[in-house]
Protein backbone atom coordinates (compact mmCIF):
# COMPACT_ATOMS: atom_id res chain seq x y z
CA UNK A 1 0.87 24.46 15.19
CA UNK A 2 2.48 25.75 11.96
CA UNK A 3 5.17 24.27 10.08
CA UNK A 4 8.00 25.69 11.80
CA UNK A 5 6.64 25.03 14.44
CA UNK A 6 6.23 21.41 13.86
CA UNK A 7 9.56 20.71 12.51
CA UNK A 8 11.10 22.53 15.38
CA UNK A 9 9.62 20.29 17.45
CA UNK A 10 10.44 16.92 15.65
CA UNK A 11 14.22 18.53 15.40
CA UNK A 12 13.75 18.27 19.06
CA UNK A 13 12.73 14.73 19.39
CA UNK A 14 15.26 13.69 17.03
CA UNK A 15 17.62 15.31 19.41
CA UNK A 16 16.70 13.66 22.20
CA UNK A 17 16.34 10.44 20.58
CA UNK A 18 20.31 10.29 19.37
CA UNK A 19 21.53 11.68 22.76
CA UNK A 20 19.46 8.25 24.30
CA UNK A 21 20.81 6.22 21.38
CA UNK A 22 24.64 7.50 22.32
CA UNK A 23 24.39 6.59 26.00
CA UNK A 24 23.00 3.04 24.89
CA UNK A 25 24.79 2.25 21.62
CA UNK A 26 27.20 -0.12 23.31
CA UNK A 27 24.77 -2.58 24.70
CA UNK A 28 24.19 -6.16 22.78
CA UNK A 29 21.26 -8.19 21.93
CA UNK A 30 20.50 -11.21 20.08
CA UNK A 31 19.54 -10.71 17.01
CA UNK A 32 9.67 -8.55 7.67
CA UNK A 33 -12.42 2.17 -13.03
CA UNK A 34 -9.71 -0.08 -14.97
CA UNK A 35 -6.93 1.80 -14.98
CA UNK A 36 -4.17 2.04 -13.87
CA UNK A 37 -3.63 -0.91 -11.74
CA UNK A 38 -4.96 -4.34 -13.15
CA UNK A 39 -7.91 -2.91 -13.52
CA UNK A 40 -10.05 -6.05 -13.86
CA UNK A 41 -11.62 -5.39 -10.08
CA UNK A 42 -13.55 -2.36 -9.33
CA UNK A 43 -12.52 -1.34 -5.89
CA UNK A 44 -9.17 1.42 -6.46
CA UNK A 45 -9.38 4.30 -4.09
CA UNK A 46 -10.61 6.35 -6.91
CA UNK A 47 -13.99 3.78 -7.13
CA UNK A 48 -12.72 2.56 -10.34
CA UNK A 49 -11.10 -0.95 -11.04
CA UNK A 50 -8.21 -1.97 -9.50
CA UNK A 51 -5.77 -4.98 -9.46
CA UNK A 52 -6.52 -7.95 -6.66
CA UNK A 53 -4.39 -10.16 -8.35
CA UNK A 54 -1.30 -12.29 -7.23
CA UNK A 55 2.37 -11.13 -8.04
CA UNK A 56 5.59 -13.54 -7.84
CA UNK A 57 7.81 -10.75 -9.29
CA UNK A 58 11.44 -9.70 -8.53
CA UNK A 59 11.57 -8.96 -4.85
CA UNK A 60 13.33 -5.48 -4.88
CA UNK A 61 14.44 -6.57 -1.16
CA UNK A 62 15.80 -9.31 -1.69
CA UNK A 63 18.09 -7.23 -4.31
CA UNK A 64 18.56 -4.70 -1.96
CA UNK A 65 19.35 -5.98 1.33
CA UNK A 66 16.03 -6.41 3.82
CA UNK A 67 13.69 -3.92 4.82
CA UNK A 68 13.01 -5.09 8.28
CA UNK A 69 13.07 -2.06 10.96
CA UNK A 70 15.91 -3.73 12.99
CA UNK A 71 19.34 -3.72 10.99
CA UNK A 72 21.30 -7.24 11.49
CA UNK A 73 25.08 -7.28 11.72
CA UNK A 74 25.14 -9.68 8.80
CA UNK A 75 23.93 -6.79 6.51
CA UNK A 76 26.59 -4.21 7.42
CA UNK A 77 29.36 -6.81 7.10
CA UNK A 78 28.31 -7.59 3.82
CA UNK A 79 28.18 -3.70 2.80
CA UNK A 80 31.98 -3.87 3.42
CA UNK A 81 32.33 -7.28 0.82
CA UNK A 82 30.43 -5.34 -1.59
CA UNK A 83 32.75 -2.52 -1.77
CA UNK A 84 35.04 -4.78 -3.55
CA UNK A 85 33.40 -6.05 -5.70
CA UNK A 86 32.96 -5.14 -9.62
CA UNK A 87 30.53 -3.04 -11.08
CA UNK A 88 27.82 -5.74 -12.05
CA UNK A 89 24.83 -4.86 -14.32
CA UNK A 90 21.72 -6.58 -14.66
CA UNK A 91 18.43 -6.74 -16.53
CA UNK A 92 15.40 -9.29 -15.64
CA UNK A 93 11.40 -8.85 -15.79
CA UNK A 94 8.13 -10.87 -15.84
CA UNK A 95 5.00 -10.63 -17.98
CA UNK A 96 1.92 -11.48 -16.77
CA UNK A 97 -1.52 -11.47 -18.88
CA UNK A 98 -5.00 -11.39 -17.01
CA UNK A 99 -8.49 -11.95 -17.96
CA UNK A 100 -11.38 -11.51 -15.72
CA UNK A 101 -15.38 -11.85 -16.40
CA UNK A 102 -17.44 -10.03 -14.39
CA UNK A 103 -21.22 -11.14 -13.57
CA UNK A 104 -23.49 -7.63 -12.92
CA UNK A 105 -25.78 -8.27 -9.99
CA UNK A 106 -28.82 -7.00 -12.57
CA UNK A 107 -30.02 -10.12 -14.64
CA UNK A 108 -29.44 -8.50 -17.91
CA UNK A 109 -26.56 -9.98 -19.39
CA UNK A 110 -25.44 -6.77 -21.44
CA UNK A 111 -24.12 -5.54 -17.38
CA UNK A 112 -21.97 -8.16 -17.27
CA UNK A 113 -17.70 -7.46 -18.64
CA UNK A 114 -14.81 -9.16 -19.80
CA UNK A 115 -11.80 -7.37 -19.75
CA UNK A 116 -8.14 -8.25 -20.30
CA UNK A 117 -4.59 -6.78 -19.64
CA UNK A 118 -1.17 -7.39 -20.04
CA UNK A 119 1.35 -6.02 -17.71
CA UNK A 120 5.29 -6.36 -18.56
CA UNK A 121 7.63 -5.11 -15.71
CA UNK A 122 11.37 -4.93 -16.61
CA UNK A 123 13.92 -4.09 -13.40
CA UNK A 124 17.69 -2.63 -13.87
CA UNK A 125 20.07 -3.71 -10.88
CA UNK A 126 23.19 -1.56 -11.41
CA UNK A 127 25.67 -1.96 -8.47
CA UNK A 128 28.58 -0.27 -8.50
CA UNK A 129 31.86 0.08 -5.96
CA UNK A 130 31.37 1.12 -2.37
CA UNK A 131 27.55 0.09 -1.77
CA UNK A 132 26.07 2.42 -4.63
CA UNK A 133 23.75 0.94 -6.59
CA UNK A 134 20.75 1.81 -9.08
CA UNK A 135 17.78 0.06 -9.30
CA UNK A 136 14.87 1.19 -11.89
CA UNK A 137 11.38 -0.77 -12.45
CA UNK A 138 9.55 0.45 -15.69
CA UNK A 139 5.85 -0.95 -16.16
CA UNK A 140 4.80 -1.39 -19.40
CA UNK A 141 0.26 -1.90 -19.85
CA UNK A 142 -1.14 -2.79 -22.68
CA UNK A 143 -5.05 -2.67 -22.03
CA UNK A 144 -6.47 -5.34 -24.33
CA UNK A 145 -9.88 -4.50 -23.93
CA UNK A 146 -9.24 -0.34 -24.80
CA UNK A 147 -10.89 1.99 -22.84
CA UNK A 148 -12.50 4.03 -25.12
CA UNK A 149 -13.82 3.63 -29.03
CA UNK A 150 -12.05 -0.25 -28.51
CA UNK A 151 -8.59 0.97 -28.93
CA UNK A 152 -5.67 -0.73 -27.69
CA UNK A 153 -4.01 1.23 -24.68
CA UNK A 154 -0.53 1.34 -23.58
CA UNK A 155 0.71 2.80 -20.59
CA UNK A 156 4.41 3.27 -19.87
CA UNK A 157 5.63 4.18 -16.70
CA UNK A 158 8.68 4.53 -14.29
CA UNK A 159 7.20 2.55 -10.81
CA UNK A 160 10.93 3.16 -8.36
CA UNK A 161 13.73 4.75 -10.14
CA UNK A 162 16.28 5.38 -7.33
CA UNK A 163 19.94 5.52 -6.21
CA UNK A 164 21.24 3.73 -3.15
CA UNK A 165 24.67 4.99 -1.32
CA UNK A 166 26.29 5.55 2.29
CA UNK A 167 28.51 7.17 4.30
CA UNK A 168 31.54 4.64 5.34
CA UNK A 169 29.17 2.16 6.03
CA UNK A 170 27.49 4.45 8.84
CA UNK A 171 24.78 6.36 7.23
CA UNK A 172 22.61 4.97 3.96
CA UNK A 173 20.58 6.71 2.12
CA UNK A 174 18.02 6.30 -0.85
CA UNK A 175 17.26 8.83 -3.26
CA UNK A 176 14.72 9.07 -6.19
CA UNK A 177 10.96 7.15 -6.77
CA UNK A 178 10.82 4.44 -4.68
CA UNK A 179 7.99 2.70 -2.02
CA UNK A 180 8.95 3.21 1.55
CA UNK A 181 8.63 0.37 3.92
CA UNK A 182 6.49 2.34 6.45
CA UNK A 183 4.52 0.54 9.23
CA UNK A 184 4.37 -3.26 10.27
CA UNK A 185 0.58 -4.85 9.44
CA UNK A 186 -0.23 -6.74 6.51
CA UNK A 187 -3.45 -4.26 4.87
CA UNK A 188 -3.64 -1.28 6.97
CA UNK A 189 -0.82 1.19 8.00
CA UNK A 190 -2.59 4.69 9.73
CA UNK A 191 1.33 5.27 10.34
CA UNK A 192 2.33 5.62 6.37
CA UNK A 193 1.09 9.08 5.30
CA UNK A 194 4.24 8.72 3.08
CA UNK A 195 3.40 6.70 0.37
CA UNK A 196 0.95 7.55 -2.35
CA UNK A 197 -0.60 4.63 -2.97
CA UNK A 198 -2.23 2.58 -0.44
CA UNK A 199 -1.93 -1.39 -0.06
CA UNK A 200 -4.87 -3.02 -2.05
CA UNK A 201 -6.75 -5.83 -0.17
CA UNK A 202 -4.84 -8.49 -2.60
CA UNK A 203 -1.69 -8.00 -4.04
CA UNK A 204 -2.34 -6.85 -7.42
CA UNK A 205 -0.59 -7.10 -10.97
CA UNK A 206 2.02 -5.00 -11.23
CA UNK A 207 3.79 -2.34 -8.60
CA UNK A 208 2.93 0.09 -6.34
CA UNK A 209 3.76 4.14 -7.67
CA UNK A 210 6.43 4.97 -5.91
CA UNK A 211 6.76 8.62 -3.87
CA UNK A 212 9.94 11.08 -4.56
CA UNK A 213 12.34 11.92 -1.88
CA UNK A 214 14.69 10.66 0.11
CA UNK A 215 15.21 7.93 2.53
CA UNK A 216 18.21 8.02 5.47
CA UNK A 217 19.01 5.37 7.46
CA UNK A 218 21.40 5.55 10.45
CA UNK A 219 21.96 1.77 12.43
CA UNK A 220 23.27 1.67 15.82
CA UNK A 221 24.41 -1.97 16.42
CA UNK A 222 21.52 -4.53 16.38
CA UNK A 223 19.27 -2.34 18.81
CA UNK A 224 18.88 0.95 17.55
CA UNK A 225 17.89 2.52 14.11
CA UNK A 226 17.01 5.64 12.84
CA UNK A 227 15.02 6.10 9.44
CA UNK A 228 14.22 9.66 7.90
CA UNK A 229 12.56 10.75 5.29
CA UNK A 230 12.33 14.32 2.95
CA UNK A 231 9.21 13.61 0.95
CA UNK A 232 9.48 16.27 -2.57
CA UNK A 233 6.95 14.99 -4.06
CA UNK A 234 4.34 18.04 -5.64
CA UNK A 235 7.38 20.52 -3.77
CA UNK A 236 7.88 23.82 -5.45
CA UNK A 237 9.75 25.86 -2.58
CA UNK A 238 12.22 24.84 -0.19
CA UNK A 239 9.54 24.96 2.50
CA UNK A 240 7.67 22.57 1.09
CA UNK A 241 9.02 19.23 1.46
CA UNK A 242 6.97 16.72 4.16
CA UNK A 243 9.93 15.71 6.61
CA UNK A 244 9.21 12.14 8.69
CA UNK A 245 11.47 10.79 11.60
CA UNK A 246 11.02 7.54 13.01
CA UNK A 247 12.81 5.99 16.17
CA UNK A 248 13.03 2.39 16.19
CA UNK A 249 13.92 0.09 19.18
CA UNK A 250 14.09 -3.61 20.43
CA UNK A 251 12.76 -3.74 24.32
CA UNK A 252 13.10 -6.98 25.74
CA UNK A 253 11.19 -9.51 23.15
CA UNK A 254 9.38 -6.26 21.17
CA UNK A 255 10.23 -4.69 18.36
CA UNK A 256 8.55 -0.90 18.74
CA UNK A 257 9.05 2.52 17.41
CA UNK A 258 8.31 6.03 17.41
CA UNK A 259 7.44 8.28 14.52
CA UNK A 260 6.38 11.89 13.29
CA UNK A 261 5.48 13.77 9.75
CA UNK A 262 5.28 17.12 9.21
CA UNK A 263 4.34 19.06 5.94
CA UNK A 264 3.55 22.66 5.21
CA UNK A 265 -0.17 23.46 5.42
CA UNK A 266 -0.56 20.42 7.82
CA UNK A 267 -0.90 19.71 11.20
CA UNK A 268 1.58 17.12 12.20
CA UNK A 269 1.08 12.95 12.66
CA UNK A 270 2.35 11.10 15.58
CA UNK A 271 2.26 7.50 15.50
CA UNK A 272 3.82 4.21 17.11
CA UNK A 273 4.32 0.69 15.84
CA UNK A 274 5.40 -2.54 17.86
CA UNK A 275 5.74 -6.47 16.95
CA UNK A 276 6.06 -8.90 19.43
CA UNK A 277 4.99 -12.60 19.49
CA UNK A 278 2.48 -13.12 22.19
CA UNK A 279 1.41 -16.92 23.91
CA UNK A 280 2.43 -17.98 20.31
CA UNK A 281 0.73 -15.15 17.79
CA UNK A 282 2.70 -13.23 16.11
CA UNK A 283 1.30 -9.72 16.85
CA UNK A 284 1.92 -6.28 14.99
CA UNK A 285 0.37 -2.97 15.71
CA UNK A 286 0.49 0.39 15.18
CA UNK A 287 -1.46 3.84 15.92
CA UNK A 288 -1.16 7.77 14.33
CA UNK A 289 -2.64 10.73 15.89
CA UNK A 290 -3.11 14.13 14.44
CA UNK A 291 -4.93 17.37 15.76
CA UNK A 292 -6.28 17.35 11.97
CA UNK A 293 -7.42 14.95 9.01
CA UNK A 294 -4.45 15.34 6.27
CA UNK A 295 -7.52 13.79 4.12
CA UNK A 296 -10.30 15.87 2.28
CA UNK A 297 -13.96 14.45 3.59
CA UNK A 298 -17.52 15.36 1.59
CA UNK A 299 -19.51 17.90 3.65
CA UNK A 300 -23.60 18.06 3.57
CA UNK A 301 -24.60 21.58 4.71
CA UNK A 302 -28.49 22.35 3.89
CA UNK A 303 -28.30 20.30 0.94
CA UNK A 304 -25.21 21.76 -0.65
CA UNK A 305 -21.95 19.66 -0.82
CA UNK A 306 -18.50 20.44 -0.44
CA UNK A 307 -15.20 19.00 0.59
CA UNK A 308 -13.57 20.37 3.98
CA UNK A 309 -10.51 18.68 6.08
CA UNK A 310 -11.48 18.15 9.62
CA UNK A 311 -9.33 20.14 12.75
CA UNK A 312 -9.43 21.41 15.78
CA UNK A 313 -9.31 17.86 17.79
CA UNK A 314 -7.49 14.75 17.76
CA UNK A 315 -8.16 12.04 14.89
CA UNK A 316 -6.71 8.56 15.85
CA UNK A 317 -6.30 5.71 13.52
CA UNK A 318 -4.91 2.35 14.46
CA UNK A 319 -4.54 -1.54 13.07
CA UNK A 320 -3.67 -4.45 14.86
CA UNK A 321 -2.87 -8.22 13.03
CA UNK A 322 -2.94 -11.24 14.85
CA UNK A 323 -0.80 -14.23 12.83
CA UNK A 324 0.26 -17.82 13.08
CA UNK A 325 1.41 -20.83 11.10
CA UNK A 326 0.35 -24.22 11.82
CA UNK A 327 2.46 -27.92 10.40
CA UNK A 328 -0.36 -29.73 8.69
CA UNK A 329 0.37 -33.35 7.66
CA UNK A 330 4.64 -33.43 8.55
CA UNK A 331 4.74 -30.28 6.70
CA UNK A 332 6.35 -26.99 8.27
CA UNK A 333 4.46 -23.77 8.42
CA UNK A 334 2.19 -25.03 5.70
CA UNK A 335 -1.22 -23.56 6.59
CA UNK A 336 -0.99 -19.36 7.76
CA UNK A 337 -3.83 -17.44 9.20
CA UNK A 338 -3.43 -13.69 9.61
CA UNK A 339 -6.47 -11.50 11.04
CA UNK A 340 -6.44 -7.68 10.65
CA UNK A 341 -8.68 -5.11 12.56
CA UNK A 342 -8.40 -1.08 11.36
CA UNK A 343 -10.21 1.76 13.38
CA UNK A 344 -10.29 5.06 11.73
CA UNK A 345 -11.78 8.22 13.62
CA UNK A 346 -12.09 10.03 10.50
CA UNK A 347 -14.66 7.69 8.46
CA UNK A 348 -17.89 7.38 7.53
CA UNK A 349 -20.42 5.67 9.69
CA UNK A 350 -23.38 6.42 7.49
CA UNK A 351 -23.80 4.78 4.48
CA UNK A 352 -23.02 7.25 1.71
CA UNK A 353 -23.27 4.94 -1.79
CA UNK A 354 -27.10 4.33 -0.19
CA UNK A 355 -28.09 8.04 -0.35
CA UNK A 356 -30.21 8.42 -3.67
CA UNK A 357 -30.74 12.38 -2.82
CA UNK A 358 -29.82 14.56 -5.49
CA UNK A 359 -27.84 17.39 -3.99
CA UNK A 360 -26.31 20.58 -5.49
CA UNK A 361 -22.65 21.11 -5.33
CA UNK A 362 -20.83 24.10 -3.81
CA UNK A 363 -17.78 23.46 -6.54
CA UNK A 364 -18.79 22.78 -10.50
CA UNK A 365 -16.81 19.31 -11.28
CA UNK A 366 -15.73 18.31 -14.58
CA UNK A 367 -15.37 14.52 -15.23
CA UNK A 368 -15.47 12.60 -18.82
CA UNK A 369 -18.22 10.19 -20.11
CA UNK A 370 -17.40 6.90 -21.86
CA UNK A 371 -16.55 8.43 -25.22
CA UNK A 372 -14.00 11.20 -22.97
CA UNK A 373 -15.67 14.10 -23.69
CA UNK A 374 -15.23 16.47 -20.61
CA UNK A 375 -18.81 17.22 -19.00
CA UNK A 376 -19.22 19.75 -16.23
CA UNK A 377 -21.35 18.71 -13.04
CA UNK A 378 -23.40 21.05 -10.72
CA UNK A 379 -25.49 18.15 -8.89
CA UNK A 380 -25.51 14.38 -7.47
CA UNK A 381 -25.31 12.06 -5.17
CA UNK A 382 -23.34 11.50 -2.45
CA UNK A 383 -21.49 8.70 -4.33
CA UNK A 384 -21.46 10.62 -7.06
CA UNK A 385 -19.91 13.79 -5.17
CA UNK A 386 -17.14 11.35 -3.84
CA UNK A 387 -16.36 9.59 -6.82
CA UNK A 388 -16.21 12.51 -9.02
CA UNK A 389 -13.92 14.49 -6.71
CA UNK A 390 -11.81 11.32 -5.26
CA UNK A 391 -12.56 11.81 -2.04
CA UNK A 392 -13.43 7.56 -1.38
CA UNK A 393 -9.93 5.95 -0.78
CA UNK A 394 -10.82 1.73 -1.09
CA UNK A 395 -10.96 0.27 2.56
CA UNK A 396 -10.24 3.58 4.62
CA UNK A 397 -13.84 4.89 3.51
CA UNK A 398 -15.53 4.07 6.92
CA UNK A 399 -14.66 3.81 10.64
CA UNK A 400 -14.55 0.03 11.36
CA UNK A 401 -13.34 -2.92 9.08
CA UNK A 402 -11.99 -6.55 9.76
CA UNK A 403 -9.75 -8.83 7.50
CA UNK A 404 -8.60 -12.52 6.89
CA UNK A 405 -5.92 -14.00 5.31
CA UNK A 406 -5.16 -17.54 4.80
CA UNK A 407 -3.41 -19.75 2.62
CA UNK A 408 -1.81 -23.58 2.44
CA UNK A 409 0.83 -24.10 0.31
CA UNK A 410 1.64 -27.42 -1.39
CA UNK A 411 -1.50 -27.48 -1.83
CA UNK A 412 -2.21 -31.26 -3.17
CA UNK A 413 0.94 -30.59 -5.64
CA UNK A 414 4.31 -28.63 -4.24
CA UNK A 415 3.89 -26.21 -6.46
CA UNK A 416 -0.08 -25.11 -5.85
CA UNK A 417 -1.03 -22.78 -3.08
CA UNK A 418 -4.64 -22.42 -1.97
CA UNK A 419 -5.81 -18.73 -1.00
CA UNK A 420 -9.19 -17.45 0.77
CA UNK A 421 -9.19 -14.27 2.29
CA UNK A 422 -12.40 -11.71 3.08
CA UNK A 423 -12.51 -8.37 4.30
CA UNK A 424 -15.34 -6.68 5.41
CA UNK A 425 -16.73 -2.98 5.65
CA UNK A 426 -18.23 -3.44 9.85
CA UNK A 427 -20.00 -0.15 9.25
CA UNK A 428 -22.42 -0.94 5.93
CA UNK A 429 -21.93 -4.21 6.38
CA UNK A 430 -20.66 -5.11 3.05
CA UNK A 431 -17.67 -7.77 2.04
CA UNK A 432 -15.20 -9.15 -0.47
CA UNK A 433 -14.75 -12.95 -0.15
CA UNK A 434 -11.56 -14.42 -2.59
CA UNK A 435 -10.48 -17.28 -3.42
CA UNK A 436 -7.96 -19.00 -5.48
CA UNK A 437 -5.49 -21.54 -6.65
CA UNK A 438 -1.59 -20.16 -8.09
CA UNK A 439 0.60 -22.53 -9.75
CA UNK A 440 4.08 -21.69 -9.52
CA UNK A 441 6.91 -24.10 -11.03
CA UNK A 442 10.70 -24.20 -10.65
CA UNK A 443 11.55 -22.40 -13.78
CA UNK A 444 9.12 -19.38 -12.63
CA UNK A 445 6.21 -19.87 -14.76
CA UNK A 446 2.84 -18.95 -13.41
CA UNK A 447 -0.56 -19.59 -13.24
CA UNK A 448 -3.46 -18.39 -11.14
CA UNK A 449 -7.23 -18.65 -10.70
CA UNK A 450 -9.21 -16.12 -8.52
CA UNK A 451 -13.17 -16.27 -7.73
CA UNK A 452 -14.02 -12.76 -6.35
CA UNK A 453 -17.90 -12.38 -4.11
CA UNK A 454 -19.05 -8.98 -3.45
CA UNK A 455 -21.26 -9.45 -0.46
CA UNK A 456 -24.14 -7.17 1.26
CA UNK A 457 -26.93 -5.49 0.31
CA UNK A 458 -26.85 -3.36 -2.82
CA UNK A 459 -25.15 0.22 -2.89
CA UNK A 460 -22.26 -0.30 -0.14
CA UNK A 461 -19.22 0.58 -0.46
CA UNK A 462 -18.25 -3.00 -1.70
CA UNK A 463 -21.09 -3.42 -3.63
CA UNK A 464 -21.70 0.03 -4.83
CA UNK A 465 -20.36 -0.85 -8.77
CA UNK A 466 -22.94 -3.42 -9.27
CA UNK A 467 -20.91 -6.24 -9.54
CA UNK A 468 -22.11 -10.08 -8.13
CA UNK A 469 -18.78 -12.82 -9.09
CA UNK A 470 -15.65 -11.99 -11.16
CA UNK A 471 -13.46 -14.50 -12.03
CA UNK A 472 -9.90 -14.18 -12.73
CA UNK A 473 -7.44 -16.41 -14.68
CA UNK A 474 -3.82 -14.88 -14.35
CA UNK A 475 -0.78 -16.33 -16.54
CA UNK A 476 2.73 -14.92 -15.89
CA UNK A 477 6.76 -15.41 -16.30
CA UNK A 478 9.62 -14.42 -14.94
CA UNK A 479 12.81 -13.92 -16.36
């Protein structure tokens, strides 16, 4: 199916989807390897360190109205207030500093690191008349610990810079850099083939890189919603923006919707998405299908490796979370347990960091050594081949995984919250077990602690950097 095609066809659905939407509109209902993240853990989808780090930031939500798929009444009746209200301006941030030591599992001491970071985030909320507004979120990094020669690094960098409007209250839109809200589980979303960078296992220091395009919302009532989205990001031509349509609905006590995405040179992605609470669990799913991988995957052909995109059949993905509170000791919702589960048709059930084989590859590859002088490959590994070409994506790499998520808050103070989550790699049986304390008082100061265990045998893809313990000590404010 070719692009035209495939946007003919979600035109279609779309079609058919606001014709149902008229007919039912009326009805009621009663009414969620160091760089450039904190790069003080070495698990990024590149297989360098990234950020697993806490982050009590401004809640770009909370400044925008919610992002949950099912508009409320509430939220259009305050669009109207805003409209007459001034033109209001403001500026806020946080800073947050983070060291981390990091114990190699060789016993030479020389393997083990320290490194340090800074990260200073500074958000302008510009809201004019009539529901416009502007919100920008520049990230400021200042690696401590340089990354080459023992320089100082700074990286600046625009995270969402976008403008919110509407159409008489009917029709909002979003336009510019921003992170869409796409699919309901906590780690893994096989329906988001929007954004560009994937949710890390613990919220980490700083933001998430935002995508270009932009968004459309149309609400029907309580019961109805329609979200689009023209993706430009890497465009050149007009016929080269991805397009995504999503169709969401409330049936009875569920929450569900239907979605597609199209772009030029790719075969399209179907997915669906519900949330429901079942016998007392609040449970989220969702699934995407495709007649092709959108990802590249490492070939071995006769001892020769290449990348190549998988077609020609149907690729599923899905994620389901299971998640409940429990009172503990007269206090409300005070302990939370979430557990995630994420198939994917499209990874790796051998164990590819394991393969010592020296192979010879099909493409020359130029990376950089530590001093960042450019050095053209021919040969390697497997995990070499992957690395070098960033073809291993952090927790999508293989076909089965599991997660857990817990925490208590008021933890022995009212300001303490204890965390211990783990996820774990079902295919090379490898594992990440955290845990951690974060202190967070009433005039938004911060501090955290974080123990990090890489678990399983050596050369998986959780324990394919070498690493045994890290510990983290994280100290931020907000302002």
């Amino acid at each position: 199916m070719n692009i035209l095609s495939s946007r003919k066809f979600i035109n279609s659905i779309l079609f058919i989807i606001i014709a149902h939407t008229a007919v039912y509109a009326q009805e009621t209902i009663d009414p969620v390897r160091k760089y450039p993240s904190l790069i003080l853990s070495k698990s990024s989808m590149n297989g360098s360190r990234e950020a697993q780090a806490f982050s009590n930031g401004v809640d770009e939500n909370a400044l925008f109205s919610s992002q949950e798929i099912v508009a409320e009444t509430t939220g259009i009746v305050d669009a109207k207030i805003i409209e007459e209200e001034k033109k209001t301006v403001n500026f806020s941030g946080e800073v947050t500093a983070a060291s981390q030591y990091t114990l190699s599992r060789d016993k030479d001491a020389k393997d083990n690191s320290l490194a340090s970071l800074v990260y200073a985030n500074f958000f302008l909320d510009a809201r004019l008349k009539k529901g416009t507004k502007y919100f920008a979120n520049l990230e400021l990094l200042n690696n401590a610990s340089g990354s080459n020669n023992n320089d100082n690094d700074f990286l600046l960098s625009f995270r969402e810079s976008f403008i919110d409007f509407n159409i008489k209250n009917t029709a909002y839109f979003r336009t510019g850099k921003q992170v869409i809200q796409w699919g309901r589980c906590y780690l893994w979303n096989p329906s988001d083939v929007i954004n560009v960078e994937k949710k890390p296992f613990i919220k980490k220091i700083g933001y998430r890189e935002g995508t270009y395009g932009m968004k459309i919302h149309v609400p029907f009532g309580t019961k109805y919603n329609i979200y689009s989205f023209i993706d430009t990001k890497d465009a050149k031509d007009i016929d080269e923006p991805g397009l995504a349509f999503k169709y969401e609905f409330i049936l009875k006590k569920t929450e569900m919707a239907f979605s597609a995405w199209g772009k030029k040179g790719f075969k399209p992605v179907y997915a669906y998405d519900f949330s429901a609470r079942i016998s007392g669990i609040d449970t989220v799913g969702e699934a995407a299908f495709s007649r092709a991988d959108i990802a590249e995957r490492l070939k071995e052909e006769n001892g020769i490796l290449s990348k190549f995109r998988e077609g020609n059949k149907w690729i599923p993905r899905a994620s389901i979370n299971f998640g409940r509170q429990f009172d503990f000791m007269d206090i409300s919702d005070r302990i939370s347990v979430n557990m995630e589960f994420y198939y994917n048709r499209s990874g790796y059930k051998e164990n590819l960091f394991g393969d010592a084989q020296t192979y010879t590859f099909a493409q020359p590859v130029t990376v950089y050594d530590s001093s960042g002088v450019p050095v053209v490959k021919t040969s390697g590994t497997k995990k070499d081949f992957l690395l070098d070409n960033n073809l291993y994506q952090a927790n999508y790499h293989s076909r089965y995984y599991a997660a857990l998520f817990t925490s208590v808050r008021k933890f022995i103070i009212s300001d303490l919250t204890l965390t211990l989550n783990l996820i774990g790699n079902l295919n090379d049986k490898s594992s990440i077990l955290t845990t951690g304390v974060t202190y967070t008082d009433i005039n938004d100061f911060s501090l955290g602690f974080n123990v990090y265990s890489y678990l399983g045998h050596s050369n998986r893809e959780y324990t394919y950097l070498n690493d045994l313990l890290a510990a983290r000590v994280t100290i931020g404010v907000v302002f």
